[in-house]
Protein backbone atom coordinates (compact mmCIF):
# COMPACT_ATOMS: atom_id res chain seq x y z
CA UNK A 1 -4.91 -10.81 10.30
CA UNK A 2 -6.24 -7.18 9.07
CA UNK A 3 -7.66 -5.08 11.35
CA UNK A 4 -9.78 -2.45 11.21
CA UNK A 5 -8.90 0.07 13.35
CA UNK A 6 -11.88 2.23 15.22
CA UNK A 7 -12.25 5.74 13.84
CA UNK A 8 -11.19 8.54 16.23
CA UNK A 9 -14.12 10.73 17.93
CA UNK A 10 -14.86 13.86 15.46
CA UNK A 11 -13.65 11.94 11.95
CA UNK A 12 -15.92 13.70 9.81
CA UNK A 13 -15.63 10.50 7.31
CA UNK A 14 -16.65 8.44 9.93
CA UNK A 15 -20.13 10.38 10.22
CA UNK A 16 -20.33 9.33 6.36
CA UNK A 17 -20.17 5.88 7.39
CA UNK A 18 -22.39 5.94 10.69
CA UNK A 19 -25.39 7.16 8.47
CA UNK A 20 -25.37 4.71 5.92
CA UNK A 21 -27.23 6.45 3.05
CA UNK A 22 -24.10 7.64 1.16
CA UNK A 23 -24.91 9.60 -2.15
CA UNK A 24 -28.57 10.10 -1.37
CA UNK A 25 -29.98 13.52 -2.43
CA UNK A 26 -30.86 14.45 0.66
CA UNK A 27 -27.46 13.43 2.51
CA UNK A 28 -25.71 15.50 0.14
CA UNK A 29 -27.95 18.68 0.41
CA UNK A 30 -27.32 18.60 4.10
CA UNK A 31 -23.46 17.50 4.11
CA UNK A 32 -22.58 19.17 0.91
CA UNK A 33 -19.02 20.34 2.43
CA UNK A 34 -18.26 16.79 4.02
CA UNK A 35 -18.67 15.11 0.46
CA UNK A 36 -16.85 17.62 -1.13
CA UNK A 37 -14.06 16.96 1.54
CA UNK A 38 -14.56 13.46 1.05
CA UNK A 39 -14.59 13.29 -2.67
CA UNK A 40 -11.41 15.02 -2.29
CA UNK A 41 -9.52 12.02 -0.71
CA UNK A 42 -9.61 10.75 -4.78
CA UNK A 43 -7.96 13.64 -6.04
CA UNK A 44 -11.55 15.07 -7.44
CA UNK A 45 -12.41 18.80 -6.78
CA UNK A 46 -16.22 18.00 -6.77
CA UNK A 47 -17.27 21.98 -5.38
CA UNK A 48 -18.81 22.88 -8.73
CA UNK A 49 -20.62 19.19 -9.25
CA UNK A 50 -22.17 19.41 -5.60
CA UNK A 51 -23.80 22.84 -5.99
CA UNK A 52 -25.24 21.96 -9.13
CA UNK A 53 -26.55 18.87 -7.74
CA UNK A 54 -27.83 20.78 -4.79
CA UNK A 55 -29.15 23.55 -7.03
CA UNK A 56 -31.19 21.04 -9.44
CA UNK A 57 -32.52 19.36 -6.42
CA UNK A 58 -33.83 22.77 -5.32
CA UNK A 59 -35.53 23.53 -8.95
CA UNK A 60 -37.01 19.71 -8.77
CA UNK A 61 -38.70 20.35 -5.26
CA UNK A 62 -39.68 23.82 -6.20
CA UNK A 63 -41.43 21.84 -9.76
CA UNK A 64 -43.27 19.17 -7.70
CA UNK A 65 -44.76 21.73 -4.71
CA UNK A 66 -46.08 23.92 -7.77
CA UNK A 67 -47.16 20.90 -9.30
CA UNK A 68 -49.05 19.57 -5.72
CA UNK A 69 -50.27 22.91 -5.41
CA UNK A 70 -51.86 22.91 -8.74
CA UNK A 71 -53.25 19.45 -8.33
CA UNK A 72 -54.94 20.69 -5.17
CA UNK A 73 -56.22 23.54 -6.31
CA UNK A 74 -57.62 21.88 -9.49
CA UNK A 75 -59.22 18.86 -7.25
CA UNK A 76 -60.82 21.37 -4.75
CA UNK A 77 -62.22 23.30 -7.93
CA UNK A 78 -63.84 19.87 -9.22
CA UNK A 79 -65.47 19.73 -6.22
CA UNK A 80 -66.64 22.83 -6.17
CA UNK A 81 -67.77 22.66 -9.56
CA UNK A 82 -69.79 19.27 -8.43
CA UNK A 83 -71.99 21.54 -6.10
CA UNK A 84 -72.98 23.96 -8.09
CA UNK A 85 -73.84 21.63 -10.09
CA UNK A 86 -76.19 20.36 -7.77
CA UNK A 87 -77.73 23.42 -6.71
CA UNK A 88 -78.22 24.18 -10.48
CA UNK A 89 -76.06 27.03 -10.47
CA UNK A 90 -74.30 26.08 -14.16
CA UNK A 91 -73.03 29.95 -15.35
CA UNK A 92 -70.74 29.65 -11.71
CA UNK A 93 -69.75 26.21 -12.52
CA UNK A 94 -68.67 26.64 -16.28
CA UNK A 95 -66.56 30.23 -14.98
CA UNK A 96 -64.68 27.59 -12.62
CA UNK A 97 -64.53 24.55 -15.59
CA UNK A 98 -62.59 27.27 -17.64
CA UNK A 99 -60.40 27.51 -14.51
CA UNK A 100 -59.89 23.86 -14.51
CA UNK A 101 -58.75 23.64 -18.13
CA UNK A 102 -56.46 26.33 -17.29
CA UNK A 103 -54.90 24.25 -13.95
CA UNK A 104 -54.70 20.68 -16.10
CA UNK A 105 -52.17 22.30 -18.86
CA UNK A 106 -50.34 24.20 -16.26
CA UNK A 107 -50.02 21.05 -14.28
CA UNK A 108 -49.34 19.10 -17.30
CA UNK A 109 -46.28 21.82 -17.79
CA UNK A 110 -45.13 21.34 -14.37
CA UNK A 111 -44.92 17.62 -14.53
CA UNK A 112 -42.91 17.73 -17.45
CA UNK A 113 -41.09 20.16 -15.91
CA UNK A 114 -40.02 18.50 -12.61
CA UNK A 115 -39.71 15.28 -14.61
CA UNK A 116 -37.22 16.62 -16.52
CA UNK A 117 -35.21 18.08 -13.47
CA UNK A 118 -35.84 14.32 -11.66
CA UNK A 119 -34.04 12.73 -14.57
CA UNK A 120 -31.08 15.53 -15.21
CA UNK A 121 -30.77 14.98 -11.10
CA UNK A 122 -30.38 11.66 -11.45
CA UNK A 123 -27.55 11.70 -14.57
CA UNK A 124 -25.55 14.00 -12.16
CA UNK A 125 -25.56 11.86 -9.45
CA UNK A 126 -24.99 8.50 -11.11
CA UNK A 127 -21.16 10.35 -11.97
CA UNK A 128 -20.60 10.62 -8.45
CA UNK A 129 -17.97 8.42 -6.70
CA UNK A 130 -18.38 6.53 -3.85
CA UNK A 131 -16.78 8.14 -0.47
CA UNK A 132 -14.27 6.73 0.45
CA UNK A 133 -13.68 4.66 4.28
CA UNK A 134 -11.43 6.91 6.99
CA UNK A 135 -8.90 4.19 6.83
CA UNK A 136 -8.30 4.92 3.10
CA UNK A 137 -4.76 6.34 2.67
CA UNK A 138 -3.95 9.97 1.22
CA UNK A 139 -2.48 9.08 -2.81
CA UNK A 140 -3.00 9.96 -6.12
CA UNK A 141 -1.03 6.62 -8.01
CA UNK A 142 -0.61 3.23 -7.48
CA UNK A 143 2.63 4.38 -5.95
CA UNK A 144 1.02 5.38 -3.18
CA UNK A 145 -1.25 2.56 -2.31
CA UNK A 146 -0.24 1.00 1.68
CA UNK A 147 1.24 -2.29 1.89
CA UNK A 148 -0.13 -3.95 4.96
CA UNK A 149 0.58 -7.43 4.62
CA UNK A 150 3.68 -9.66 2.80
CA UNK A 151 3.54 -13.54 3.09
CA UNK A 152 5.85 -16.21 1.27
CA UNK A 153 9.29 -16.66 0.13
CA UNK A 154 10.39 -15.73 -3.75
CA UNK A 155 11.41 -18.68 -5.08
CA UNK A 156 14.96 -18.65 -6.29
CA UNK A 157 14.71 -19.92 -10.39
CA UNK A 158 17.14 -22.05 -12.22
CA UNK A 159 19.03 -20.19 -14.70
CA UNK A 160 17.75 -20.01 -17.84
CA UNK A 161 14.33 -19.43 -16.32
CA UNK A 162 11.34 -17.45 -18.83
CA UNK A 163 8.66 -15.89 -18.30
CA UNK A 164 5.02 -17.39 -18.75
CA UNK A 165 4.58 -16.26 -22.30
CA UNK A 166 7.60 -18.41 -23.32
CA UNK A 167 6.72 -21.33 -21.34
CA UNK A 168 2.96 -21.64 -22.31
CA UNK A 169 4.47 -21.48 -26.13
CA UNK A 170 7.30 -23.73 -25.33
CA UNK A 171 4.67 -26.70 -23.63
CA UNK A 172 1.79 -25.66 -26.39
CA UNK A 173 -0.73 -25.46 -23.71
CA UNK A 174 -2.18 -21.75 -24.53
CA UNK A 175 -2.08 -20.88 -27.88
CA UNK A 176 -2.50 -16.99 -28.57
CA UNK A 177 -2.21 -16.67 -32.29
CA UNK A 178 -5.19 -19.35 -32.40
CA UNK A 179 -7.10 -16.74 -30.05
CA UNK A 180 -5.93 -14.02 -32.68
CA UNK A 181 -7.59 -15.72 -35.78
CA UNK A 182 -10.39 -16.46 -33.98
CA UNK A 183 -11.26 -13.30 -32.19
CA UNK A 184 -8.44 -11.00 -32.06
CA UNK A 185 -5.56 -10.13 -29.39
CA UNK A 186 -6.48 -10.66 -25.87
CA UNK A 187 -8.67 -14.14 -26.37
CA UNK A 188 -6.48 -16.69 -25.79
CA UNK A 189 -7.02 -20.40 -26.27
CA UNK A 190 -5.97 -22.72 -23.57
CA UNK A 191 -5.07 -26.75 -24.75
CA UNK A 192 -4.09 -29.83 -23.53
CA UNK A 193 -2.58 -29.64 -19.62
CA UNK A 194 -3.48 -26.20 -20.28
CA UNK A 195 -7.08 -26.42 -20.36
CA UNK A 196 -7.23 -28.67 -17.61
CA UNK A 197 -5.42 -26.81 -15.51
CA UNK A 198 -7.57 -23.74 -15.79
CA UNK A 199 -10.54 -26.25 -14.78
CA UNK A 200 -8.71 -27.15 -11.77
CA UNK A 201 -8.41 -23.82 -10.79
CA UNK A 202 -11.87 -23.09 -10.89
CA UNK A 203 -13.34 -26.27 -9.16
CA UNK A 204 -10.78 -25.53 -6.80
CA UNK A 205 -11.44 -21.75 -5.82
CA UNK A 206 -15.50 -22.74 -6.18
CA UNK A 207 -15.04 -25.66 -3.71
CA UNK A 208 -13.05 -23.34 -0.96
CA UNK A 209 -15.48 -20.54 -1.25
CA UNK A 210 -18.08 -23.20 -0.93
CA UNK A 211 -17.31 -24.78 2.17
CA UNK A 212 -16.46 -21.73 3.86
CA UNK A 213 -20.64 -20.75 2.98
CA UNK A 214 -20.75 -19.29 -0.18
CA UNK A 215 -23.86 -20.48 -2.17
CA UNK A 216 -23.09 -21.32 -5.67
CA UNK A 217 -24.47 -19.35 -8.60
CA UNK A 218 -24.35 -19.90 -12.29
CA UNK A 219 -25.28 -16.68 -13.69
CA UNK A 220 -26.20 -15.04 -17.20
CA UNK A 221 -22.94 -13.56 -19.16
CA UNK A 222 -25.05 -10.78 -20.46
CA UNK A 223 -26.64 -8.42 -18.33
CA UNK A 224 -29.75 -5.27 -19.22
CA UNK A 225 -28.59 -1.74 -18.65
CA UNK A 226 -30.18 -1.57 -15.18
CA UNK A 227 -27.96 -4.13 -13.93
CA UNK A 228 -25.33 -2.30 -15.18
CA UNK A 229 -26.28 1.10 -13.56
CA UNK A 230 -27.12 -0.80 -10.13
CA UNK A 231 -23.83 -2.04 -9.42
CA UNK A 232 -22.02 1.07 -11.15
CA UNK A 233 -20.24 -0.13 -14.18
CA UNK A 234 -22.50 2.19 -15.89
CA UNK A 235 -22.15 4.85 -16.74
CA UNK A 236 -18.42 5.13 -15.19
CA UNK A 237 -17.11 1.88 -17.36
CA UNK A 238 -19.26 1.98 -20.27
CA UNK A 239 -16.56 2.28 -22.24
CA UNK A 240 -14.33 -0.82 -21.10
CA UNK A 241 -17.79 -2.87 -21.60
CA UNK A 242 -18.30 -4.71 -24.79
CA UNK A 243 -21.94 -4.15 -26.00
CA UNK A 244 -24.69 -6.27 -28.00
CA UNK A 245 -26.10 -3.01 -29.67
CA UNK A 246 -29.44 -4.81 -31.16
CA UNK A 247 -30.37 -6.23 -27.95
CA UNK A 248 -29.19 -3.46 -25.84
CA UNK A 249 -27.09 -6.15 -23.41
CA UNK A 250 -23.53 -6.12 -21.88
CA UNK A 251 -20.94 -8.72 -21.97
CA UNK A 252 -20.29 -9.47 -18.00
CA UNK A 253 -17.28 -7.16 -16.31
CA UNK A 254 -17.10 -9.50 -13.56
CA UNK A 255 -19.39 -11.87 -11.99
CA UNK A 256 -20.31 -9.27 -9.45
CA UNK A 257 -22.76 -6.93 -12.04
CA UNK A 258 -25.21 -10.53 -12.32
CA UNK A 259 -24.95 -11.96 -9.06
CA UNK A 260 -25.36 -8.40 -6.93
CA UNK A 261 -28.20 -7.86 -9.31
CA UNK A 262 -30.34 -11.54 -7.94
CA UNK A 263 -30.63 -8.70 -4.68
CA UNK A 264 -32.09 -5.71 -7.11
CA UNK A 265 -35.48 -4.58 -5.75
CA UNK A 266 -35.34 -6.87 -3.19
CA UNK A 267 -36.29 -6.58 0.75
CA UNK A 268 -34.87 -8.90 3.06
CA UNK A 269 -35.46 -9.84 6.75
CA UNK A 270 -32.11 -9.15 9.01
CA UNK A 271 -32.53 -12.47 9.84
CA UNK A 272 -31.29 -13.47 6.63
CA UNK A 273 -28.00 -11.25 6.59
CA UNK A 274 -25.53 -12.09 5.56
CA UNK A 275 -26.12 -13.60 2.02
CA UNK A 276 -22.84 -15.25 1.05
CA UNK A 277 -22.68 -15.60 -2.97
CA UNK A 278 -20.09 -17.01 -5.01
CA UNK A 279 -19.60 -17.88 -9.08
CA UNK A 280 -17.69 -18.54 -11.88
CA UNK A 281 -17.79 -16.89 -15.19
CA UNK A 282 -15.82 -15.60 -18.13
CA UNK A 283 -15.75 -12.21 -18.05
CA UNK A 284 -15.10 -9.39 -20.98
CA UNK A 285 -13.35 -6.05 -21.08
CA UNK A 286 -12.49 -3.80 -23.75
CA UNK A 287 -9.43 -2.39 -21.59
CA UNK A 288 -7.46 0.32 -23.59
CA UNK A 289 -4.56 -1.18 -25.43
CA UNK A 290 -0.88 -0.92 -24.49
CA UNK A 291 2.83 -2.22 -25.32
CA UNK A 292 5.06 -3.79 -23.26
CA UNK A 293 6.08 -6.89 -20.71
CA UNK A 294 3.21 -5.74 -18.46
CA UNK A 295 0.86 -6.40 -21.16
CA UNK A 296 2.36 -9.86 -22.78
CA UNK A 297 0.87 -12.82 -22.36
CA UNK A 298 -1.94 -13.54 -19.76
CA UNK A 299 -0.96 -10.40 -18.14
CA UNK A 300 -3.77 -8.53 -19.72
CA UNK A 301 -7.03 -9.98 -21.48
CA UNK A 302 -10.41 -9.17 -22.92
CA UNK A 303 -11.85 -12.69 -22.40
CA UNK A 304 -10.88 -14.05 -18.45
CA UNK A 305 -12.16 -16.67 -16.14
CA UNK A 306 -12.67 -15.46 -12.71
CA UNK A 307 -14.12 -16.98 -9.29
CA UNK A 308 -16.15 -14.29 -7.70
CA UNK A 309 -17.33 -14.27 -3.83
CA UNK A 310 -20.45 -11.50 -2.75
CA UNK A 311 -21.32 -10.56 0.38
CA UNK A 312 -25.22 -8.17 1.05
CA UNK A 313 -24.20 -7.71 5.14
CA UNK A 314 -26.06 -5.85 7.84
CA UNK A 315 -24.30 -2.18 7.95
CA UNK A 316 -23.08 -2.83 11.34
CA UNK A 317 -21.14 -5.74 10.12
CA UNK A 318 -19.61 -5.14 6.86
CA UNK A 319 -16.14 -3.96 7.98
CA UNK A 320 -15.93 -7.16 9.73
CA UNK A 321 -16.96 -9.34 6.99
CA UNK A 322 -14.46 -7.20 4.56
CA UNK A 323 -11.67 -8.81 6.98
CA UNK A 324 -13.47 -12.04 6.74
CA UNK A 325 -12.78 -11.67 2.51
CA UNK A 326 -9.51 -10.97 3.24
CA UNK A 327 -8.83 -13.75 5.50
CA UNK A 328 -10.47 -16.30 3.05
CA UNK A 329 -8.37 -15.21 0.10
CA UNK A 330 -4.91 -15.34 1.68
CA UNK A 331 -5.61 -19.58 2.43
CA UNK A 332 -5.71 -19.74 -0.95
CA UNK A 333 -3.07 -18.27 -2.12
CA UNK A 334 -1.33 -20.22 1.37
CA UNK A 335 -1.94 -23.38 -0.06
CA UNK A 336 -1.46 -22.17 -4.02
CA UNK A 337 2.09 -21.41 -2.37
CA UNK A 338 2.81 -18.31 -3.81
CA UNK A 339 4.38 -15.22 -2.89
CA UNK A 340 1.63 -12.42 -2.69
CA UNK A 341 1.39 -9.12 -0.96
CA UNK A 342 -2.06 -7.14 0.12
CA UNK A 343 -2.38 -3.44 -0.26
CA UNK A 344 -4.78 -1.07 1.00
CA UNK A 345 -5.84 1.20 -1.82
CA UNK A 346 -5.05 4.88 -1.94
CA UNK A 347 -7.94 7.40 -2.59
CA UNK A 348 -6.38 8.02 -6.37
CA UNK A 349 -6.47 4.55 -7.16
CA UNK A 350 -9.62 3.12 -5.93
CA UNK A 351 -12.11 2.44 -8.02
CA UNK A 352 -15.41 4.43 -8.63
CA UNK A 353 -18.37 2.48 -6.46
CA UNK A 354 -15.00 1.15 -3.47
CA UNK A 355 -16.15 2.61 0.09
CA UNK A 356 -12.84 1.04 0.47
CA UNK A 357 -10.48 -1.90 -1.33
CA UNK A 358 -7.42 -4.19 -0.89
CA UNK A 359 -5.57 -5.26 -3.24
CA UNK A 360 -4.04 -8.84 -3.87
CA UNK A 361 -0.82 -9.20 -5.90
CA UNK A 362 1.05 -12.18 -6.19
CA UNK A 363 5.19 -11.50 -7.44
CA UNK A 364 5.99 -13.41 -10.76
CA UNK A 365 9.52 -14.64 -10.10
CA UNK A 366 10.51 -14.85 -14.06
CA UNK A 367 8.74 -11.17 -14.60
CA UNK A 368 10.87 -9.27 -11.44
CA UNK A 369 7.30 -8.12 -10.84
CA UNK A 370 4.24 -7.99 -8.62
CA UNK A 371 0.80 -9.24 -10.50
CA UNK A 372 -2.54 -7.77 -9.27
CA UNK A 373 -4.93 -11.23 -8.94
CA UNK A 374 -7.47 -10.10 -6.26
CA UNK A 375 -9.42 -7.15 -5.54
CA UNK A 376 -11.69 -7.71 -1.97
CA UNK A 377 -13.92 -4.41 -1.52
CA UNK A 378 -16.52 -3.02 0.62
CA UNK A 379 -18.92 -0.82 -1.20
CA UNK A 380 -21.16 0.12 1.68
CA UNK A 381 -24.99 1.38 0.51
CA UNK A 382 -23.66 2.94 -3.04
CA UNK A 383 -24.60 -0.23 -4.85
CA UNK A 384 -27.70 -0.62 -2.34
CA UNK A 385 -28.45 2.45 -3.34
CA UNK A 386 -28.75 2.06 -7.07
CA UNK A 387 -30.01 -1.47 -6.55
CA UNK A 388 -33.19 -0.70 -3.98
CA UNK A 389 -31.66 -3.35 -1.76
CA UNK A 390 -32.72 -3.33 1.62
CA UNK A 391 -33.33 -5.21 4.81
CA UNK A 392 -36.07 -4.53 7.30
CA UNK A 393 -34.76 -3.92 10.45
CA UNK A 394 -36.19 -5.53 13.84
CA UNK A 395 -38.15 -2.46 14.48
CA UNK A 396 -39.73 -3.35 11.03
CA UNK A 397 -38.05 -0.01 9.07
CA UNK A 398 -36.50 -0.64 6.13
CA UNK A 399 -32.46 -0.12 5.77
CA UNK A 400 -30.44 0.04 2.88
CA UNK A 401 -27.53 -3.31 3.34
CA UNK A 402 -24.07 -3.04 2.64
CA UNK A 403 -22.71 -4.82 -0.42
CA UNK A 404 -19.03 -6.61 -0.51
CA UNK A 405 -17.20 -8.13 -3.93
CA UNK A 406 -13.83 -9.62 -4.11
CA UNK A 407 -11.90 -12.08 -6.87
CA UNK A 408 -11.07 -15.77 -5.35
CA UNK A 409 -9.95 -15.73 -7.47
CA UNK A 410 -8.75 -14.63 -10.97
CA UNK A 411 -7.50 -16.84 -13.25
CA UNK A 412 -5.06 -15.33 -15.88
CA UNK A 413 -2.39 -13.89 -13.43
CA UNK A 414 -2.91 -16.81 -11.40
CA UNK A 415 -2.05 -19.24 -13.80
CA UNK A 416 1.21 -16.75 -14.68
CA UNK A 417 2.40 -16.97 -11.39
CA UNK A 418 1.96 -20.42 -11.00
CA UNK A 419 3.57 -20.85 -14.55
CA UNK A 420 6.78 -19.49 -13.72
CA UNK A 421 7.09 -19.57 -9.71
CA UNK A 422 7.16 -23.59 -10.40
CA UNK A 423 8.81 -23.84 -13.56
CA UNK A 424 12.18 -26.13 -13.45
CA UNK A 425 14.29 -27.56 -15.83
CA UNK A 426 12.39 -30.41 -16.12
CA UNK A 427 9.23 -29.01 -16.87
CA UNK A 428 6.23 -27.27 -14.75
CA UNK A 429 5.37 -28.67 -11.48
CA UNK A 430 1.83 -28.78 -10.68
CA UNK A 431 1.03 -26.99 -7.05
CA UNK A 432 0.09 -30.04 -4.31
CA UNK A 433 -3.15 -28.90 -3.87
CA UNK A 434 -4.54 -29.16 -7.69
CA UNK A 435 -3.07 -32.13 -8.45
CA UNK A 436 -6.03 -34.03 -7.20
CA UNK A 437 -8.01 -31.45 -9.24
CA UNK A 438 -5.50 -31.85 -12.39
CA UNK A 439 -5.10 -35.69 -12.42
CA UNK A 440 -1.29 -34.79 -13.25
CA UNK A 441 1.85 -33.19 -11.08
CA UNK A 442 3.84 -31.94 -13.99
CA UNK A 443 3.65 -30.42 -17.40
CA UNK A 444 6.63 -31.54 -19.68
């Protein structure tokens, strides 16, 4: 079992943590060296992005106390004008009327003004990163990501043992040139034994995350531009997102974007934390394209199935319930039976709304070569943030909650691993636990 070790007295990063509104104007105004420290642990000099945030911020406030100033000023005049009025003085109330036109198109001016500063403000901080957790190791590559868990012996393969690409060709249960007339590269279709054994996998993965609490979601594919921006594909992945220009929608990342986004502008009781969340979908990614073995076969898609599990947990608890994620995933890879390894992300490699991630990869035998099939990862209150998602506290304030994601799991590398970790001579043997799910132990 993970565990999370307790951050020494004085670790600046832990202050980040302890309070909880990460990448809030304010926070940053006040701690502007601490998240440019931070944002260094990812290899990004943020100095110059920081003051200008800072200095914008300054122009915006400056904008809306001219602005209240002139509103004030122009209600008291109304007022006064009102009185005069009254007491039939009209030459003294027309002098301050011509004052009053003057106030409405300077305040007019002034709200265009600080709404333009509010929304450049807001651009600039939606290309900020998350900071990342004190436990997140120094690195700039993958190279450098920490290994802190191994379980599972490498299977030893008969000779004359192939890789997955060969094998799904050789048995005819994916077909790829099918997915290339179709579609194009990277939409596979999946037949026969094939087919059925990517539906195992996903009853499977939804009935474990199930019974350990997750509540089952089926969730749109597409999803607005706000859900993007809450959860922080967008603007950071726009480009890796397929998009539906005439309706303005996204093809779904992950599962994560829609089900997170149920919790958008919502305020929950703390009675109610934690909300456990899990789904399946296909998801889409327009991923740049490469050459090579690490890109043949199912080892890199646009079109995927994945099992998703979500966590919205009370701030005090999410570090706990991260270890929970990680707990959950290794059974299933246990009882899958294959070799995997967990790594602790470096700062370099994390991704852009990760407080802090590990990494599942399970080693392809055939390949000579560890496959990435799980990411579990605490995102603290960025996505809250974005999202408006809160929790009222028992004092009856309202507190921003932290939100958790991980894979349980994805399918493609999965299904590689399984592929050629229990191919034999005979033919591919079907892992104990989905052959209820299969209705078959073999594929010959």
């Amino acid at each position: 079992m993970i565990k999370f070790a307790r951050a020494k007295p004085g670790n600046e990063f832990r202050l980040v943590l302890n309070l909880r509104f990460m990448l809030q104007i304010g926070f940053i105004r006040e701690n502007q060296e601490l998240v440019i420290k931070a944002l260094a642990k990812r290899n990004l000099d943020a100095r110059s992005l920081i003051t200008e945030v800072v200095e914008l911020d300054e122009q915006r406030r400056a904008a809306q106390a001219q602005l209240d100033n002139t509103l004030s000023e122009s209600n008291k005049l109304s007022k006064d004008i009102g009185e005069l009025m009254k007491s039939g003085e009209k030459s003294k109330a027309a002098i301050l009327k011509e004052k009053t036109v003057l106030l409405k198109e300077s305040s007019k001016e002034l709200f265009e003004k600080a709404e333009a500063l509010a929304h450049e403000l807001t651009q600039k901080l939606y290309t900020i990163p998350n900071l990342p957790y004190d436990l997140v190791p120094e690195g700039k590559t993958p190279e450098d990501n920490l290994t802190v868990f191994q379980e599972g012996e490498i299977p030893v393969l008969h000779e004359g043992a192939q890789p997955h690409w060969e094998l799904l060709k050789k048995y005819d249960i994916v077909d790829f040139e099918l997915g290339v007339k179709i579609a194009g590269a990277g939409f596979p279709v999946y037949k026969g034994k094939g087919a059925r054994l990517q539906r195992a996998l996903i009853a499977y993965f939804l009935d474990k995350n199930t019974a350990a609490g997750y509540k089952e979601y089926q969730v749109p594919h597409l999803v607005n531009e706000a859900s993007g921006y809450g959860t922080g594909q967008l603007p950071d992945k726009e480009g890796q997102m397929y998009h539906v220009g005439i309706d303005d929608l996204y093809l779904i990342p992950t599962a994560e974007v829609p089900v997170t986004n149920l919790f958008r502008d919502v305020i929950l009781t703390e009675s109610e934390l934690p909300v456990l969340c899990t789904a399946y979908t296909p998801c889409f990614r327009r991923e740049a394209g490469s050459y090579g073995s690490h890109v043949r076969g199912l080892n890199r898609l646009h079109q995927f199935d994945k099992v998703e599990i979500v966590r919205i947990e009370h701030p005090d608890k999410s570090y706990e319930a991260l270890e929970g994620m990680v707990e959950h995933v290794k059974t299933l890879l246990q009882e899958l039976k294959l070799p995997y390894r967990i790594l602790r992300l470096c700062g370099g490699d994390m991704g852009f709304t990760s407080a802090m991630t590990y990494d599942f990869e399970v080693f392809s035998t055939a390949q000579d070569r560890w496959l990435e099939i799980s990411s579990v990862s605490n995102f603290e209150t960025f996505q809250a943030n974005r999202l408006k998602l809160r929790f009222r506290d028992k004092d009856g304030k309202n507190q921003l909650a932290h939100t958790l994601n991980g894979s349980s799991l994805a399918l493609p590398r999965v299904l590689a691993g399984i592929i050629e970790n229990y191919q034999t001579p005979e033919g591919i043997v079907i892992p104990e636990v989905l052959r209820p799910y299969c209705g078959f132990d073999l594929i010959n």
